[in-house]
C-alpha atoms as a PDB file:
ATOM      1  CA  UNK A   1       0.000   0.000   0.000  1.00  0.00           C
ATOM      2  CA  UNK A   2       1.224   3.594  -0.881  1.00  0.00           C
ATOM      3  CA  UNK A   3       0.254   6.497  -0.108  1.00  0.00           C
ATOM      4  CA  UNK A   4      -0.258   9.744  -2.551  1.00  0.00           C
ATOM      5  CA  UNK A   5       1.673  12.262  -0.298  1.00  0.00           C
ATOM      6  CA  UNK A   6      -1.393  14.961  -0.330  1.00  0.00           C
ATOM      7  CA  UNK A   7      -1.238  14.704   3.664  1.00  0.00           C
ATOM      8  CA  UNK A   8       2.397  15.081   4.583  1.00  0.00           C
ATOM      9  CA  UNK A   9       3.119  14.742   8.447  1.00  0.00           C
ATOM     10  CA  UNK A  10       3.242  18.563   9.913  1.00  0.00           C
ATOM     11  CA  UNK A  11       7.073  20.068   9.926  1.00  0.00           C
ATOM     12  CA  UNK A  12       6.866  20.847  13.385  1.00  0.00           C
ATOM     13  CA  UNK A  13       4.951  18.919  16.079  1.00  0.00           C
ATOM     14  CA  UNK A  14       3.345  19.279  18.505  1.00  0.00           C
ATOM     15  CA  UNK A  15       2.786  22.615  17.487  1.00  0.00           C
ATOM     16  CA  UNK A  16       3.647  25.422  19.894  1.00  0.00           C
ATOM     17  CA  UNK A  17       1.299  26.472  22.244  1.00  0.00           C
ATOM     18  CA  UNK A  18       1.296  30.652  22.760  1.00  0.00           C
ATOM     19  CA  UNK A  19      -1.903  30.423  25.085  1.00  0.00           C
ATOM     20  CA  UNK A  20      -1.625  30.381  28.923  1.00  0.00           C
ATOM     21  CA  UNK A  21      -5.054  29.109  29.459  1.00  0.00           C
ATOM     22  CA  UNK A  22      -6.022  25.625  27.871  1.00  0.00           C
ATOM     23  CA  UNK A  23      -9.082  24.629  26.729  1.00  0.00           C
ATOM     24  CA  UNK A  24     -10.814  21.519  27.056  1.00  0.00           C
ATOM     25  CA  UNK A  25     -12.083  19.285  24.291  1.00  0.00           C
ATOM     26  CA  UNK A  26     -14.740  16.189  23.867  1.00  0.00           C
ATOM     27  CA  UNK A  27     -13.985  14.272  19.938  1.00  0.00           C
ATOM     28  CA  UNK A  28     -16.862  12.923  18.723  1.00  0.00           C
ATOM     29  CA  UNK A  29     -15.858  10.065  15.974  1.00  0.00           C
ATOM     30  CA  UNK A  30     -18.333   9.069  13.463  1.00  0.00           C
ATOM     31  CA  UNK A  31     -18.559   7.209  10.522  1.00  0.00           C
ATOM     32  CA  UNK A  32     -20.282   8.107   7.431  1.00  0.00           C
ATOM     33  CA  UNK A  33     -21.014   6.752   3.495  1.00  0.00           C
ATOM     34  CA  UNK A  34     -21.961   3.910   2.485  1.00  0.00           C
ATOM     35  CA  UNK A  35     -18.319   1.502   2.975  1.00  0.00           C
ATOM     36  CA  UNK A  36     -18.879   1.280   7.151  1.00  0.00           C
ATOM     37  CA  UNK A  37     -15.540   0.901   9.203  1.00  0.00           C
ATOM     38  CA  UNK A  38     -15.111  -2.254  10.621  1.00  0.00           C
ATOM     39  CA  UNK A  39     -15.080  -2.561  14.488  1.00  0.00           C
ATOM     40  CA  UNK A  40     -11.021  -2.360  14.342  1.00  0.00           C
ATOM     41  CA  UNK A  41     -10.477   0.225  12.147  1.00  0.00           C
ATOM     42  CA  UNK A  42     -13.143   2.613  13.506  1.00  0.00           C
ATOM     43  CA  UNK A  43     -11.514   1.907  17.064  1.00  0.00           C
ATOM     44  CA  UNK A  44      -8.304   2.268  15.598  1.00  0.00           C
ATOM     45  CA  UNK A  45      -9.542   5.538  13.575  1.00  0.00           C
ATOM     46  CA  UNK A  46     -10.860   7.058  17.082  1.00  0.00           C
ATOM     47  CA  UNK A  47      -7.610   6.356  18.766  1.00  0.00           C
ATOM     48  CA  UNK A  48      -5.601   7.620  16.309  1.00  0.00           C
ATOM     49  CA  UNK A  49      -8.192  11.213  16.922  1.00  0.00           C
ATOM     50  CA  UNK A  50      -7.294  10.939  20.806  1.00  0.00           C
ATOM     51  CA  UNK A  51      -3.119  10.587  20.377  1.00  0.00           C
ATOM     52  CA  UNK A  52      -2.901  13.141  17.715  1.00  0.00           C
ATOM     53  CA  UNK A  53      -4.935  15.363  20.269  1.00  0.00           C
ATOM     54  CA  UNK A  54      -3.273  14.505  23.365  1.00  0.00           C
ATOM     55  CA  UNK A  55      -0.224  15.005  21.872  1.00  0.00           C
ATOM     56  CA  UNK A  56      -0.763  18.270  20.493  1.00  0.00           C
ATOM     57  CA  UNK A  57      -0.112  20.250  24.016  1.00  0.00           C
ATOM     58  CA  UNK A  58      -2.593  23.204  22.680  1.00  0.00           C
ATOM     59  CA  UNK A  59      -5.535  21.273  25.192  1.00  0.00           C
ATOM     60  CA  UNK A  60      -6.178  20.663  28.889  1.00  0.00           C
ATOM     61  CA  UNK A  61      -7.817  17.454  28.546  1.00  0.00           C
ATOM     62  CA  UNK A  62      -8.887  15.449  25.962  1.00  0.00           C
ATOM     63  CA  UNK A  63     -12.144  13.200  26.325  1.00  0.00           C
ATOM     64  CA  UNK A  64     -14.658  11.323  24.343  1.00  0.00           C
ATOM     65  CA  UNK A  65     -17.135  11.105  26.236  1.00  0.00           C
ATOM     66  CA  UNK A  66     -20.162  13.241  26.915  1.00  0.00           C
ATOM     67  CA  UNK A  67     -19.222  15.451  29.748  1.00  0.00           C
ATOM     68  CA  UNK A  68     -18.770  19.238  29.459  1.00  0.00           C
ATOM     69  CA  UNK A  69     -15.987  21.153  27.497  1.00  0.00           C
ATOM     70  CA  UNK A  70     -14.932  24.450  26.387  1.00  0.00           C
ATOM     71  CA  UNK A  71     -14.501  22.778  22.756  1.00  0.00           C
ATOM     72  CA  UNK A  72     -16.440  19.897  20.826  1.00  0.00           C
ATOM     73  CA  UNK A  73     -14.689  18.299  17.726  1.00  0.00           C
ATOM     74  CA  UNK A  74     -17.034  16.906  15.384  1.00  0.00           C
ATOM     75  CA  UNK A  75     -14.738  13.839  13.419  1.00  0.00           C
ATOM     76  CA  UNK A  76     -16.191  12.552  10.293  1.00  0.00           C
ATOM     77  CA  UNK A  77     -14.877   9.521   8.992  1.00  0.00           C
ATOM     78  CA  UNK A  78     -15.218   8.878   5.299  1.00  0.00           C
ATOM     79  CA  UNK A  79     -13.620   5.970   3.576  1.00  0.00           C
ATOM     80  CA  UNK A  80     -14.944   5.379   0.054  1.00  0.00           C
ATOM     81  CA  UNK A  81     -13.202   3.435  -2.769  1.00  0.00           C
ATOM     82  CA  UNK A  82     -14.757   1.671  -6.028  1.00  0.00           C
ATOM     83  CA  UNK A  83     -17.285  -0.633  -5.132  1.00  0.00           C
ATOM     84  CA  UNK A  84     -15.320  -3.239  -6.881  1.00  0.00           C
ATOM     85  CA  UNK A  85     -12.026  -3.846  -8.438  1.00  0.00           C
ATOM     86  CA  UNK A  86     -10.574  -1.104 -10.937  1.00  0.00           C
ATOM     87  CA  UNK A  87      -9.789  -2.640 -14.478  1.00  0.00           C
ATOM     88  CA  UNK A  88      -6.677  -2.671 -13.286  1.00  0.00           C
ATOM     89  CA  UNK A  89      -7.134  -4.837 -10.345  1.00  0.00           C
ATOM     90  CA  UNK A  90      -9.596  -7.181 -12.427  1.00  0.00           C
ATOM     91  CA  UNK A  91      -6.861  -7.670 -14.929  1.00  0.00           C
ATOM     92  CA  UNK A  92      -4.722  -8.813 -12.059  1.00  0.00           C
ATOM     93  CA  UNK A  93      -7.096 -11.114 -10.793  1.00  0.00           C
ATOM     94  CA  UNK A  94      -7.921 -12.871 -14.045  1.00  0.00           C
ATOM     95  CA  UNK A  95      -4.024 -13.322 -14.488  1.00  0.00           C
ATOM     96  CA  UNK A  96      -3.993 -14.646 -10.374  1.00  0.00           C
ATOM     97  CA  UNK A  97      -1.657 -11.306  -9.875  1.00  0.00           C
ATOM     98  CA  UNK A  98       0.694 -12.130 -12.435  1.00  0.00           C
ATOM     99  CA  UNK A  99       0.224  -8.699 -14.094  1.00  0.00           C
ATOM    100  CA  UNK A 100       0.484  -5.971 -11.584  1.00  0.00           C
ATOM    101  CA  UNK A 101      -2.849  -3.961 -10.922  1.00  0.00           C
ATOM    102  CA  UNK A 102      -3.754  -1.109  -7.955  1.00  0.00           C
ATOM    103  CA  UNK A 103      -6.959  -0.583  -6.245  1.00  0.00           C
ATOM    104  CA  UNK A 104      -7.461   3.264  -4.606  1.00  0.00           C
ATOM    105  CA  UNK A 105      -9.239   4.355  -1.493  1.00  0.00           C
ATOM    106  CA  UNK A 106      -9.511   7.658  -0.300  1.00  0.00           C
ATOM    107  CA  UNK A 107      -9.651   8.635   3.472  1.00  0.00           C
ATOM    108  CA  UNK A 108     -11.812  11.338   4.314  1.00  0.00           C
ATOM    109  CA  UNK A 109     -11.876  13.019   7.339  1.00  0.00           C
ATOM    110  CA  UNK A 110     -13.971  16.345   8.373  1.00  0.00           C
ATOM    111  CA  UNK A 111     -13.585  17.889  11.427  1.00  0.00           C
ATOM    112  CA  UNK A 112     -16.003  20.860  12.338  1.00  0.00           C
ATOM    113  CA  UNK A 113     -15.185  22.871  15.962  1.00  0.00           C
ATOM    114  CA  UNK A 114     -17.922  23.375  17.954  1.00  0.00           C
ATOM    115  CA  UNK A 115     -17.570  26.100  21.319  1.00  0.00           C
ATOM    116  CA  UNK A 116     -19.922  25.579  24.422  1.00  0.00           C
ATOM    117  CA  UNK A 117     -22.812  26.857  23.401  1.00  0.00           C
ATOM    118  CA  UNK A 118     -22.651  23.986  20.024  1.00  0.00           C
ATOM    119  CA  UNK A 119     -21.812  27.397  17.564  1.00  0.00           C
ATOM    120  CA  UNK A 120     -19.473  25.686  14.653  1.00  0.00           C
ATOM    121  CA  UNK A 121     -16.477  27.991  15.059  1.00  0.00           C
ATOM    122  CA  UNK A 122     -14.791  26.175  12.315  1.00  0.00           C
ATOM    123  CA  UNK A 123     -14.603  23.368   9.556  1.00  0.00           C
ATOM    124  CA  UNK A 124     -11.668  21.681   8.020  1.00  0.00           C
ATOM    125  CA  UNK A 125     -11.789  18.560   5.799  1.00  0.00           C
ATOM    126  CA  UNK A 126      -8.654  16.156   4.685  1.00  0.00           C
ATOM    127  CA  UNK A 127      -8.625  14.203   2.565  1.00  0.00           C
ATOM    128  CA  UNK A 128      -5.861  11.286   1.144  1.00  0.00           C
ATOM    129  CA  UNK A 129      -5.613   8.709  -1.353  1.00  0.00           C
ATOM    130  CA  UNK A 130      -3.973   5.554  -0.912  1.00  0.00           C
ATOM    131  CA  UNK A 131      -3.743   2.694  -3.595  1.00  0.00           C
ATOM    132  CA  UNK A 132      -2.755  -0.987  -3.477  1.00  0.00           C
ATOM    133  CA  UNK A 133      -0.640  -2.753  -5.438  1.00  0.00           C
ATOM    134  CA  UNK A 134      -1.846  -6.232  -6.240  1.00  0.00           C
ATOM    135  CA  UNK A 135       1.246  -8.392  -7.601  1.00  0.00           C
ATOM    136  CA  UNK A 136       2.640 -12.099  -7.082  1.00  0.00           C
ATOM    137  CA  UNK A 137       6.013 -11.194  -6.729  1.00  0.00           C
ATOM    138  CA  UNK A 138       5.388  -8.304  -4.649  1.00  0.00           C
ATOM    139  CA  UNK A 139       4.665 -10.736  -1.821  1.00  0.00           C
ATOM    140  CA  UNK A 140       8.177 -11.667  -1.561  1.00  0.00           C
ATOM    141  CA  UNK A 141       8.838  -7.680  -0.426  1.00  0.00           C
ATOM    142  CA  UNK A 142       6.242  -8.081   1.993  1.00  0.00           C
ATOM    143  CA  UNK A 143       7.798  -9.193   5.060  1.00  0.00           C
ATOM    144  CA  UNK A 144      10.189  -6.240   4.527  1.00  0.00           C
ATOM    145  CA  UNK A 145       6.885  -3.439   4.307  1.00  0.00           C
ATOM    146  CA  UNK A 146       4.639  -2.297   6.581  1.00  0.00           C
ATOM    147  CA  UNK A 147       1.108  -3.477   6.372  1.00  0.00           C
ATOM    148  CA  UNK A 148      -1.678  -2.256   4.601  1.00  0.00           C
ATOM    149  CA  UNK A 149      -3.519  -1.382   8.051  1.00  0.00           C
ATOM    150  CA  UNK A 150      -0.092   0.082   9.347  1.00  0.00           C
ATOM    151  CA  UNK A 151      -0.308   2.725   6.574  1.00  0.00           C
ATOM    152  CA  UNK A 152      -3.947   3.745   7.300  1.00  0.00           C
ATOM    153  CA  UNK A 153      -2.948   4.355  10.753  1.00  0.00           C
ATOM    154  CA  UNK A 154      -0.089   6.605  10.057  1.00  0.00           C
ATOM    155  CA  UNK A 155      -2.300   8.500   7.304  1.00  0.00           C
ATOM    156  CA  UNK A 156      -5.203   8.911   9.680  1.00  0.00           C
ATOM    157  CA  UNK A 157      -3.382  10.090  12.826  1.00  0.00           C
ATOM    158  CA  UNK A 158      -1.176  12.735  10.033  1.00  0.00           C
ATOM    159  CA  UNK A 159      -4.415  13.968   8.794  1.00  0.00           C
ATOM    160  CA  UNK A 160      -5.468  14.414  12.446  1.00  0.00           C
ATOM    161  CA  UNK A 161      -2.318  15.913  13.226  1.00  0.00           C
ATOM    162  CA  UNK A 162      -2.500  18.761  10.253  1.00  0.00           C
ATOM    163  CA  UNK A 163      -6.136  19.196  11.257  1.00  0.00           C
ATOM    164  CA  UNK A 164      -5.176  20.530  14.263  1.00  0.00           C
ATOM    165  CA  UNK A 165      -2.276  22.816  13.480  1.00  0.00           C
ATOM    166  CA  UNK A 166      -4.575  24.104  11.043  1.00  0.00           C
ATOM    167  CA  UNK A 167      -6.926  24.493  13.205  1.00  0.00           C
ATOM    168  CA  UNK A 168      -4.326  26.117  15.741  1.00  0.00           C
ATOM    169  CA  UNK A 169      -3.277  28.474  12.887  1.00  0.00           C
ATOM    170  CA  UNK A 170      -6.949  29.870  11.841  1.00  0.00           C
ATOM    171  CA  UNK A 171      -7.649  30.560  15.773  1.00  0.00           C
ATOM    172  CA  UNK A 172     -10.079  27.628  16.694  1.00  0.00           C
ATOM    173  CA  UNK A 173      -8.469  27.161  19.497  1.00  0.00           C
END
């Protein structure tokens, strides 16, 4: 799996923090479209939300659950792909991988900032492609790759992570 390189991990993080008060926030992770997470990705998805937060510095506490905060992110999980193989990735099939072919999926992830009183004080929306090579002799480099869901992960939590320093940089928070 490889990634197209729209979401590049921020150059500096965690970004720096030039308020002396911190807020609070809750994440709220959903899923949406019509290709549902499974169980372990959308729990994966959600953690990746809480580390990139945590580990941001700009916020006093980070929760997911439904108790009060100064700040409410909205996370919108999107993953949507072809609903069956490109011609590409059928040609590989029919030739049992023999002749290389990629299948695409793009991550989507929308994020709108909500302040106590549930005003939106801002929306931002990443977005990423990755694709999948499908080859026999490509699973001979395997063992020396990381894993398809390995890659997802580290996508997700940079999209979180330049969520927030845009975020940070517009004056969300």
């Amino acid at each position: 799996m490889v990634r197209d390189g729209n979401v590049k991990p921020p150059l500096r993080w965690p970004p720096h923090a030039n308020q002396q008060v911190k807020k609070s926030i809750a994440l709220h992770v959903i899923e949406a479209g019509s290709q549902a997470l499974s169980p372990d990705a959308a729990e994966d998805f959600r953690a990746q939300a809480v580390k990139a937060y945590s580990e941001s510095g700009l916020f006093s506490s980070v929760v997911t659950t439904g108790e009060p905060t100064d700040l409410k992110a909205d996370i919108t999980s999107l993953e949507s792909g072809s609903d069956g193989l490109s011609w590409s990735g059928a040609l590989s099939a029919l030739t049992l991988t023999m002749i290389p072919g990629v299948v695409s999926q793009d991550l989507i992830t929308n994020t709108a900032y909500r302040d106590r009183q549930q005003k939106v004080i801002g929306i931002i929306e990443k977005n990423a492609r990755l694709g999948f090579w499908i080859q026999f002799f490509l699973l001979f480099a395997m063992p020396f790759v990381d894993g398809p869901s390995t890659i997802t992960s580290e996508t997700q939590y940079d999209m979180h992570r330049i969520t927030i320093e845009e975020g940070h940089s517009k004056g969300f928070f």
